[in-house]
Protein backbone atom coordinates (compact mmCIF):
# COMPACT_ATOMS: atom_id res chain seq x y z
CA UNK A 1 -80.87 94.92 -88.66
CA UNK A 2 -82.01 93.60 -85.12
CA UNK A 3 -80.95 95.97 -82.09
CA UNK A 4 -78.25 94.29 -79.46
CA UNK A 5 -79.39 94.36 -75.91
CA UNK A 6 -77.54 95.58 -73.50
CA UNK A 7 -76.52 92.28 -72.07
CA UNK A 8 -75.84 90.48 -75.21
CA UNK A 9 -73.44 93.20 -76.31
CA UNK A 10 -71.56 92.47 -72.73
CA UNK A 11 -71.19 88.91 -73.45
CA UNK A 12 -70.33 89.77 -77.12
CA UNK A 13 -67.62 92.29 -75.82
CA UNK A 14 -66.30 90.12 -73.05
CA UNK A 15 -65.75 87.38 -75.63
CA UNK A 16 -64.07 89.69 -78.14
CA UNK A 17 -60.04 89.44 -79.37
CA UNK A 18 -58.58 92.19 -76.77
CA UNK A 19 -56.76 93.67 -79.90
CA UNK A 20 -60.38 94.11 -81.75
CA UNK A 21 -62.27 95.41 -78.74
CA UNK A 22 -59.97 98.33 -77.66
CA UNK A 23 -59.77 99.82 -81.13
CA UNK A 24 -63.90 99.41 -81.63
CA UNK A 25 -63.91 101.06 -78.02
CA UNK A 26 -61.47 103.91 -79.64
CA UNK A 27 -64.16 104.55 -82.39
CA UNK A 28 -67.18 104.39 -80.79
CA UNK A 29 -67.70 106.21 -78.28
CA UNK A 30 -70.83 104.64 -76.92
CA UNK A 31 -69.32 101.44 -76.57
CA UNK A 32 -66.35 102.96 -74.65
CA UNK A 33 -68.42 104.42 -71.83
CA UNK A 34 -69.62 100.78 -70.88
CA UNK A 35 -66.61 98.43 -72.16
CA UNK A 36 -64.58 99.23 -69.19
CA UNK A 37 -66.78 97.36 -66.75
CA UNK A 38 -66.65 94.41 -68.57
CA UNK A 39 -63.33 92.59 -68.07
CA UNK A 40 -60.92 92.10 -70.41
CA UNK A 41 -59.01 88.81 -70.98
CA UNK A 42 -56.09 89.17 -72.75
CA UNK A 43 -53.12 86.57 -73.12
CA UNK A 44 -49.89 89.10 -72.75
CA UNK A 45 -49.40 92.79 -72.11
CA UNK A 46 -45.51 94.28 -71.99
CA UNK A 47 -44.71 97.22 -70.33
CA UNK A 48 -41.90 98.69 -71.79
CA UNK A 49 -40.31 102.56 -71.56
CA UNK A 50 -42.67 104.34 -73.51
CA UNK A 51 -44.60 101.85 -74.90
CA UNK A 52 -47.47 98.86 -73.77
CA UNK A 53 -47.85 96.38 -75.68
CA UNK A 54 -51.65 93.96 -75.41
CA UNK A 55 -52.15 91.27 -77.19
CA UNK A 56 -50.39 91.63 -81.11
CA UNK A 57 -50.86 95.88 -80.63
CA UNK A 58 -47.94 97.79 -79.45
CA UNK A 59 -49.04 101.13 -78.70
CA UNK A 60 -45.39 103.42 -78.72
CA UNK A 61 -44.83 107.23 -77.66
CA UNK A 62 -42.45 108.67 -80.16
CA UNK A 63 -40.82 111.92 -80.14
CA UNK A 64 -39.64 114.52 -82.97
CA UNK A 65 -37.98 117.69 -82.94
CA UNK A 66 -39.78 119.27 -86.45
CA UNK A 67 -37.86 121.39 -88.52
CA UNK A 68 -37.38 125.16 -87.34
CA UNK A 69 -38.29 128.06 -88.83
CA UNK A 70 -37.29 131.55 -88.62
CA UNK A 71 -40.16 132.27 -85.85
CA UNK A 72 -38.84 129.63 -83.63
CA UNK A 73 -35.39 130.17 -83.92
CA UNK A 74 -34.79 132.38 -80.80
CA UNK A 75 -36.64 129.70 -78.53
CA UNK A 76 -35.09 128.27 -75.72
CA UNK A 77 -37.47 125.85 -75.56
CA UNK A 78 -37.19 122.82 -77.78
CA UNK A 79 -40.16 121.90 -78.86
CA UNK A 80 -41.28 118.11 -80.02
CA UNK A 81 -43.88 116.82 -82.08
CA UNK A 82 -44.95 113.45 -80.21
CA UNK A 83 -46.85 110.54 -82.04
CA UNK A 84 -48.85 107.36 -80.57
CA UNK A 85 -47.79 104.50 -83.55
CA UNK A 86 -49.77 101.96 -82.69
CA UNK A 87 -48.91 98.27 -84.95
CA UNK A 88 -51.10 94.94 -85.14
CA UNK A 89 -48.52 91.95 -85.41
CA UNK A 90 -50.77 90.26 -87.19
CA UNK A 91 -52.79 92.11 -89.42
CA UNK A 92 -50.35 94.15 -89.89
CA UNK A 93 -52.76 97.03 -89.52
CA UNK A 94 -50.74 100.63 -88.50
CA UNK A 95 -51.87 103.99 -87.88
CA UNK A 96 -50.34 107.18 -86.27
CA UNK A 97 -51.95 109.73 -84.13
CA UNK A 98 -50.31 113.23 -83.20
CA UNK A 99 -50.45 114.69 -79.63
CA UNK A 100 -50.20 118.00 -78.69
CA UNK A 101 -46.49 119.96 -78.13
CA UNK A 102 -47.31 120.69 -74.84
CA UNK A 103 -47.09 117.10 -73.72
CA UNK A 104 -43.78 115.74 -72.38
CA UNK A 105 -43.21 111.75 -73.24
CA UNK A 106 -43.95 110.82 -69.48
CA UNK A 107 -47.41 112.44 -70.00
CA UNK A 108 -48.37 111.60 -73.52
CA UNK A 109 -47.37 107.31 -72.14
CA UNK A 110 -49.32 108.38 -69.16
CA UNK A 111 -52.02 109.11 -70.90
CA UNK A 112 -52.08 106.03 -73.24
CA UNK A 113 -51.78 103.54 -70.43
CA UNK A 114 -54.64 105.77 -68.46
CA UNK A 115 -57.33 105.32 -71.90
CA UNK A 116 -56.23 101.82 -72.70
CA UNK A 117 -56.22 100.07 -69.21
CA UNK A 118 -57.33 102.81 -66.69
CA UNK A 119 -60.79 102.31 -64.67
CA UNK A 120 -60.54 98.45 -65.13
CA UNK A 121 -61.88 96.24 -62.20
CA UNK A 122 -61.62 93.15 -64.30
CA UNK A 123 -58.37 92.43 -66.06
CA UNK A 124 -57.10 88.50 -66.73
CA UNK A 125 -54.10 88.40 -67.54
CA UNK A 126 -52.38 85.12 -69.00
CA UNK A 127 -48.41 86.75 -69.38
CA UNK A 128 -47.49 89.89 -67.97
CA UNK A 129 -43.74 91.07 -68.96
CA UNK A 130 -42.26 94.20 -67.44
CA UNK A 131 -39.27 95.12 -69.32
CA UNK A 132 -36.60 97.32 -68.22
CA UNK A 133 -37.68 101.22 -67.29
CA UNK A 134 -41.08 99.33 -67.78
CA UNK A 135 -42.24 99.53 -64.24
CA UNK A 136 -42.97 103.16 -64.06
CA UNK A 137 -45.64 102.77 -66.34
CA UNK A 138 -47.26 100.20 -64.78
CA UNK A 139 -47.48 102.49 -61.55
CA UNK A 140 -50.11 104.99 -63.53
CA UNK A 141 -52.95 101.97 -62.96
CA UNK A 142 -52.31 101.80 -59.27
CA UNK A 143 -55.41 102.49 -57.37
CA UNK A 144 -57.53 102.58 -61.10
CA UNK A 145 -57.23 99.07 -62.12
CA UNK A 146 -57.08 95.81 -61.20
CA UNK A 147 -55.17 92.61 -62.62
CA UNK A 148 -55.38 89.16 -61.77
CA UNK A 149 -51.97 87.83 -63.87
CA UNK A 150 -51.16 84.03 -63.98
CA UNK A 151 -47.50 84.41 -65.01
CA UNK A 152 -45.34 87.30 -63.85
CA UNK A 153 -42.10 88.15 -65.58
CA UNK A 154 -40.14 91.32 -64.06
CA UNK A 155 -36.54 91.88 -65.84
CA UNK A 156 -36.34 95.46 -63.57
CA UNK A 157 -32.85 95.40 -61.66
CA UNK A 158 -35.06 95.07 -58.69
CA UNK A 159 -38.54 93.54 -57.35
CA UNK A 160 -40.72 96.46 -57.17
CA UNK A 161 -44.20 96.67 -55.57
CA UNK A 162 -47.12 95.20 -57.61
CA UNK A 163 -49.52 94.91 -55.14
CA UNK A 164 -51.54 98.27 -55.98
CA UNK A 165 -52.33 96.46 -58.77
CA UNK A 166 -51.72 92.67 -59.60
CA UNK A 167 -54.45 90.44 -57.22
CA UNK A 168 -52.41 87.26 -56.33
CA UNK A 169 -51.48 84.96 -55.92
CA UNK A 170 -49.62 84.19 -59.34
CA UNK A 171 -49.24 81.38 -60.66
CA UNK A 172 -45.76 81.72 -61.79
CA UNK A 173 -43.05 84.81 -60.94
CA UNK A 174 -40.26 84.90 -63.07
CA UNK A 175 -37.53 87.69 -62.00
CA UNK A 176 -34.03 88.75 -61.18
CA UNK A 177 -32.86 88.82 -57.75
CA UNK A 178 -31.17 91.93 -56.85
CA UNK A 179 -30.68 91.03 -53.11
CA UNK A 180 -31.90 88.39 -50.91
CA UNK A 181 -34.98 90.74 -49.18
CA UNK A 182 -36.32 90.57 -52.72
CA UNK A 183 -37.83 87.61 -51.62
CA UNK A 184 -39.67 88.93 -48.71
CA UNK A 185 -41.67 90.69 -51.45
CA UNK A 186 -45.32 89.72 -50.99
CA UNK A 187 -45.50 89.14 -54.58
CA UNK A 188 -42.81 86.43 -54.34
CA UNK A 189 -43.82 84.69 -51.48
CA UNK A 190 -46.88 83.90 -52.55
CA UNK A 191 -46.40 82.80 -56.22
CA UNK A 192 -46.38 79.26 -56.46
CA UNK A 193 -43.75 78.98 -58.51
CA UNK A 194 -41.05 81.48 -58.54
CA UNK A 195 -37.99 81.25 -61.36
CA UNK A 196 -34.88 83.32 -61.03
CA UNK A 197 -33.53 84.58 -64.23
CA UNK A 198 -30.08 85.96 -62.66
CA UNK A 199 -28.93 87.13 -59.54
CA UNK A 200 -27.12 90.55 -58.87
CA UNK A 201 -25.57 89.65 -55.77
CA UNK A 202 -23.35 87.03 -54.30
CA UNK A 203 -23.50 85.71 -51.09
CA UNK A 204 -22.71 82.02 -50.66
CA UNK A 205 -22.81 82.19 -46.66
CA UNK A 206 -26.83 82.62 -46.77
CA UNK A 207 -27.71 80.51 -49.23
CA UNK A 208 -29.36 77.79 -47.57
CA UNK A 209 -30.59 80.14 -44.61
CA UNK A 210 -32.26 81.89 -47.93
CA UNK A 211 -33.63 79.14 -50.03
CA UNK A 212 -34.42 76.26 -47.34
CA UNK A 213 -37.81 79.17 -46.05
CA UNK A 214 -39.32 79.81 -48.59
CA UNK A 215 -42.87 78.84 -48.91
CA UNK A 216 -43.35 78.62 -52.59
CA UNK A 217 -44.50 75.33 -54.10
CA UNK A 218 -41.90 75.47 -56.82
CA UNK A 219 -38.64 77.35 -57.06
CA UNK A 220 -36.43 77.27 -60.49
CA UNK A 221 -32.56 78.66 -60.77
CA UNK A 222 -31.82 79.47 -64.02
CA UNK A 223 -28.29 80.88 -63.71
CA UNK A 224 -25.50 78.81 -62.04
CA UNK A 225 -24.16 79.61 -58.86
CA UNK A 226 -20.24 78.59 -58.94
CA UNK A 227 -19.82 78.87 -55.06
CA UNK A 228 -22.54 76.56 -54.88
CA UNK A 229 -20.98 72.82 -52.58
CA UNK A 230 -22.41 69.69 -53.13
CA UNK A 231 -22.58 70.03 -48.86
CA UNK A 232 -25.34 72.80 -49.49
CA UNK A 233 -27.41 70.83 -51.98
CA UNK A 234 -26.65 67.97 -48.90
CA UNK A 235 -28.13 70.18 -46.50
CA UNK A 236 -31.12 71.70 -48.37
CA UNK A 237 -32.16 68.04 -48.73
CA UNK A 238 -31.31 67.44 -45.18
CA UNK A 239 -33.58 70.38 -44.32
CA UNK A 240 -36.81 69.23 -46.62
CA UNK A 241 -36.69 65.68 -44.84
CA UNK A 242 -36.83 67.00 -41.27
CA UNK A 243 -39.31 69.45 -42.11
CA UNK A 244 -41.67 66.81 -44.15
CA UNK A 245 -42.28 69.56 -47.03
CA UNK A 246 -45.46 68.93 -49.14
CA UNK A 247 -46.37 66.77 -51.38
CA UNK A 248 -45.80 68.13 -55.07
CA UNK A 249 -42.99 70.52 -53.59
CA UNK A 250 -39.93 70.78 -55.77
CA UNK A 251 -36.72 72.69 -56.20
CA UNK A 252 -34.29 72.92 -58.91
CA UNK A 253 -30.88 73.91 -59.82
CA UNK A 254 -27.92 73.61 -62.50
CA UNK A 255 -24.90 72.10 -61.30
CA UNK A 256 -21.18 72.87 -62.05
CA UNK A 257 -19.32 69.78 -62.51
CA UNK A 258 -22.54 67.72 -64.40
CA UNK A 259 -19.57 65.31 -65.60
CA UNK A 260 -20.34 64.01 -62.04
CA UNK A 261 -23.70 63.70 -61.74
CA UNK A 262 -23.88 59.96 -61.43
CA UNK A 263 -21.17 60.36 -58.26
CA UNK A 264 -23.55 63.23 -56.53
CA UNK A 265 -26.34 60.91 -56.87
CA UNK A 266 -24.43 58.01 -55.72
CA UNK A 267 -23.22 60.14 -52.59
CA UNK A 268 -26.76 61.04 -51.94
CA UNK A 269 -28.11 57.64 -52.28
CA UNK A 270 -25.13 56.91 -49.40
CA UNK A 271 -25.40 59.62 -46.94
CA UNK A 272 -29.10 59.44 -46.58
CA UNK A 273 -29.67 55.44 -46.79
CA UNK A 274 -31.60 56.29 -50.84
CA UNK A 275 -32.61 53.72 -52.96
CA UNK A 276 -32.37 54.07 -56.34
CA UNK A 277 -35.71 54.68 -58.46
CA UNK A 278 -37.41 54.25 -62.20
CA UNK A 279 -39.77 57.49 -62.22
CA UNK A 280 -42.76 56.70 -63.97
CA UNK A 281 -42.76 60.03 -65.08
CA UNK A 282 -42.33 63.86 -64.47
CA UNK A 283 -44.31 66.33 -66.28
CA UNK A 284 -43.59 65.58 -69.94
CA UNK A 285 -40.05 64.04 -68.83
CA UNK A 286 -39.30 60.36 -68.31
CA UNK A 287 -36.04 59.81 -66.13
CA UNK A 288 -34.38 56.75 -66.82
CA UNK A 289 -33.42 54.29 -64.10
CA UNK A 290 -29.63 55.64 -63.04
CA UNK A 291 -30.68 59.20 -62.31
CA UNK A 292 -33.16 59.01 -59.60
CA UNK A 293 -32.57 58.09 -55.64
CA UNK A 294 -35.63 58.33 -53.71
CA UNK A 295 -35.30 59.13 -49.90
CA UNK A 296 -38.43 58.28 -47.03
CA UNK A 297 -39.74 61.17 -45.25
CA UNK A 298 -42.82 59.08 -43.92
CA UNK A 299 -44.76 56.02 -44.57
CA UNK A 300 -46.56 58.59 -47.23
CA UNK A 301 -44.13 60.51 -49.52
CA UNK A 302 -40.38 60.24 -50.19
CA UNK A 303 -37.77 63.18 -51.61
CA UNK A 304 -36.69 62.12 -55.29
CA UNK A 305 -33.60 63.30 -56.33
CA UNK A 306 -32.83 63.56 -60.37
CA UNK A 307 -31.12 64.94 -63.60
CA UNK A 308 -33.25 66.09 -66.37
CA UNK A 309 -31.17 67.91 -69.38
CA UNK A 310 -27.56 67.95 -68.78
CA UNK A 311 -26.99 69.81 -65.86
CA UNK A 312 -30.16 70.38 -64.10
CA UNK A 313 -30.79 68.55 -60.91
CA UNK A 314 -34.34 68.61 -59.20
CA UNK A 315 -35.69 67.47 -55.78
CA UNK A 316 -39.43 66.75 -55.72
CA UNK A 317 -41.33 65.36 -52.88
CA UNK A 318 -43.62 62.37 -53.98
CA UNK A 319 -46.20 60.12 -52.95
CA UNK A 320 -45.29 56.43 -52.32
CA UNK A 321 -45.95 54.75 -55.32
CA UNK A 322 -45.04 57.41 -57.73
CA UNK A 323 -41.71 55.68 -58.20
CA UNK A 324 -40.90 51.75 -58.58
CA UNK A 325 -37.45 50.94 -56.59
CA UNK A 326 -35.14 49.38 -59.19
CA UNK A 327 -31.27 47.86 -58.74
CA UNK A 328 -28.13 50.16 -60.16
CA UNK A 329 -27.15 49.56 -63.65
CA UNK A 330 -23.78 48.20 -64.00
């Protein structure tokens, strides 16, 4: 059998399922010594307490208290047999491997995290998903690794630091919003689009003095906000138009009160001189004639106002000509 260069077996390795090329790393110990400069793509890892999961392999710290005998049973200290259980979701492939006693679970997951993803330069990340108690694991790569992540999804109470380790900007942040300085976070401000799964706060008064600065392209609200007025959607549109936001820029929001979508629209299309508009179409989304005004900024783009679902309502800033002017339907 033909020897692989050294080169070709980077290429070969680069290219290789993430799930495949940590275990061959784990058997050979040749090929582990040079893997790690090579970067690894992989399409999700979770962070969870105690466990990572890459790709379809979790890798989980477990933790026993055996059976006592008669030598152990004046110790004070409890001792616990720990296991790494690693499982392939789709091969369905298992195996078990026993640490020593001496390790506590922080260590033993330290450790895991440390051989798996440690002394990486070069990780591309599609999805990364930190789940509750998740975060503390992540923190044993910072200043060892490197990760350049296109989607970001943090369900810790609040935004921690990622920068030690995540090279942005992302593509997408998807999080929950403890309190409004979680958006000064460097890793929220630049994402271009930023989602936010829930909020843990409420504080009507700042709402538009929060959401009318921030520079991301896109921002999503998943949850919604009851002391939300039609006046501050009003304003927040008011806002955008003065400050001629980019092209492509967009902002969305579920509304209480959808029954009266056609009337919001209707008072938008009033206050700020609208027409109404037939979008030719929105991502994979056509918007039928009665749920779209379209407001001038300039002589080059216009602010589109519309429904999509039920009771979603989005404001996108368009070129001219993205949008044909049509008559209300009676």
């Amino acid at each position: 059998m033909p020897v692989v260069s050294y080169p070709v077996l980077c290429c070969i390795l680069e290219h290789i399922e993430a799930d495949c090329r940590l275990i061959l790393s784990a058997r050979c110990p040749k090929v582990s010594k040079m893997e790690k400069a090579i970067p690894l793509r992989v399409h999700d890892i979770m962070f969870k307490e105690n466990i990572v999961e890459i790709g379809h392999t979790t890798y989980k710290i477990t933790s026993k208290k055996p059976k006592s005998d008669a030598s152990e049973k004046y110790d004070k200290t409890p001792k616990q047999s720990l296991t790494l259980q690693l499982y392939n979701s789709i091969s369905e492939f298992t195996a078990e491997k026993t640490f020593s006693r001496n390790y506590r679970v922080e260590v033993a997951t330290r450790k895991v995290v440390e051989y798996l993803l440690g002394g990486r330069n070069d990780i591309y990340v599609r999805r990364l998903i930190v789940s509750r108690n998740g975060y503390k694991n992540i923190q044993y790569l910072f200043g060892i690794s490197n990760m350049k992540v296109s989607e970001l999804r943090n369900y810790e109470i609040n935004l921690p630091n990622f920068h030690p380790l995540i090279e942005g900007p992302l593509k997408e942040l998807k999080f929950h919003v403890s309190h409004p300085t979680d958006f000064e976070n460097p890793i929220a401000r630049t994402a271009e689009k930023i989602v936010i799964l829930s909020y843990g706060y409420n504080e009507p008064d700042i709402w538009l003095e929060t959401y009318q600065n921030l520079p991301n392209k896109e921002v999503m609200i998943v949850p919604i906000n009851h002391d939300l007025t039609d006046t501050d959607i009003l304003e927040l549109i008011e806002y955008w138009r003065g400050t001629r936001k980019t092209v492509g820029s967009s902002f969305s929001l579920r509304k209480e009160n959808a029954h009266l979508m056609e009337m919001f629209l209707e008072n938008i299309k009033e206050r700020f001189q609208g027409t109404y508009v037939k979008l030719r179409r929105t991502g994979t989304i056509v918007v039928t004639e009665t749920n779209a005004v379209s407001i001038k900024i300039d002589s080059e783009s216009s602010i589109v106002i519309y429904r999509v679902w039920y009771d979603t309502v989005v404001i996108k800033v368009m070129a001219v000509g993205s949008s044909t002017e049509t008559s209300k339907t009676v």
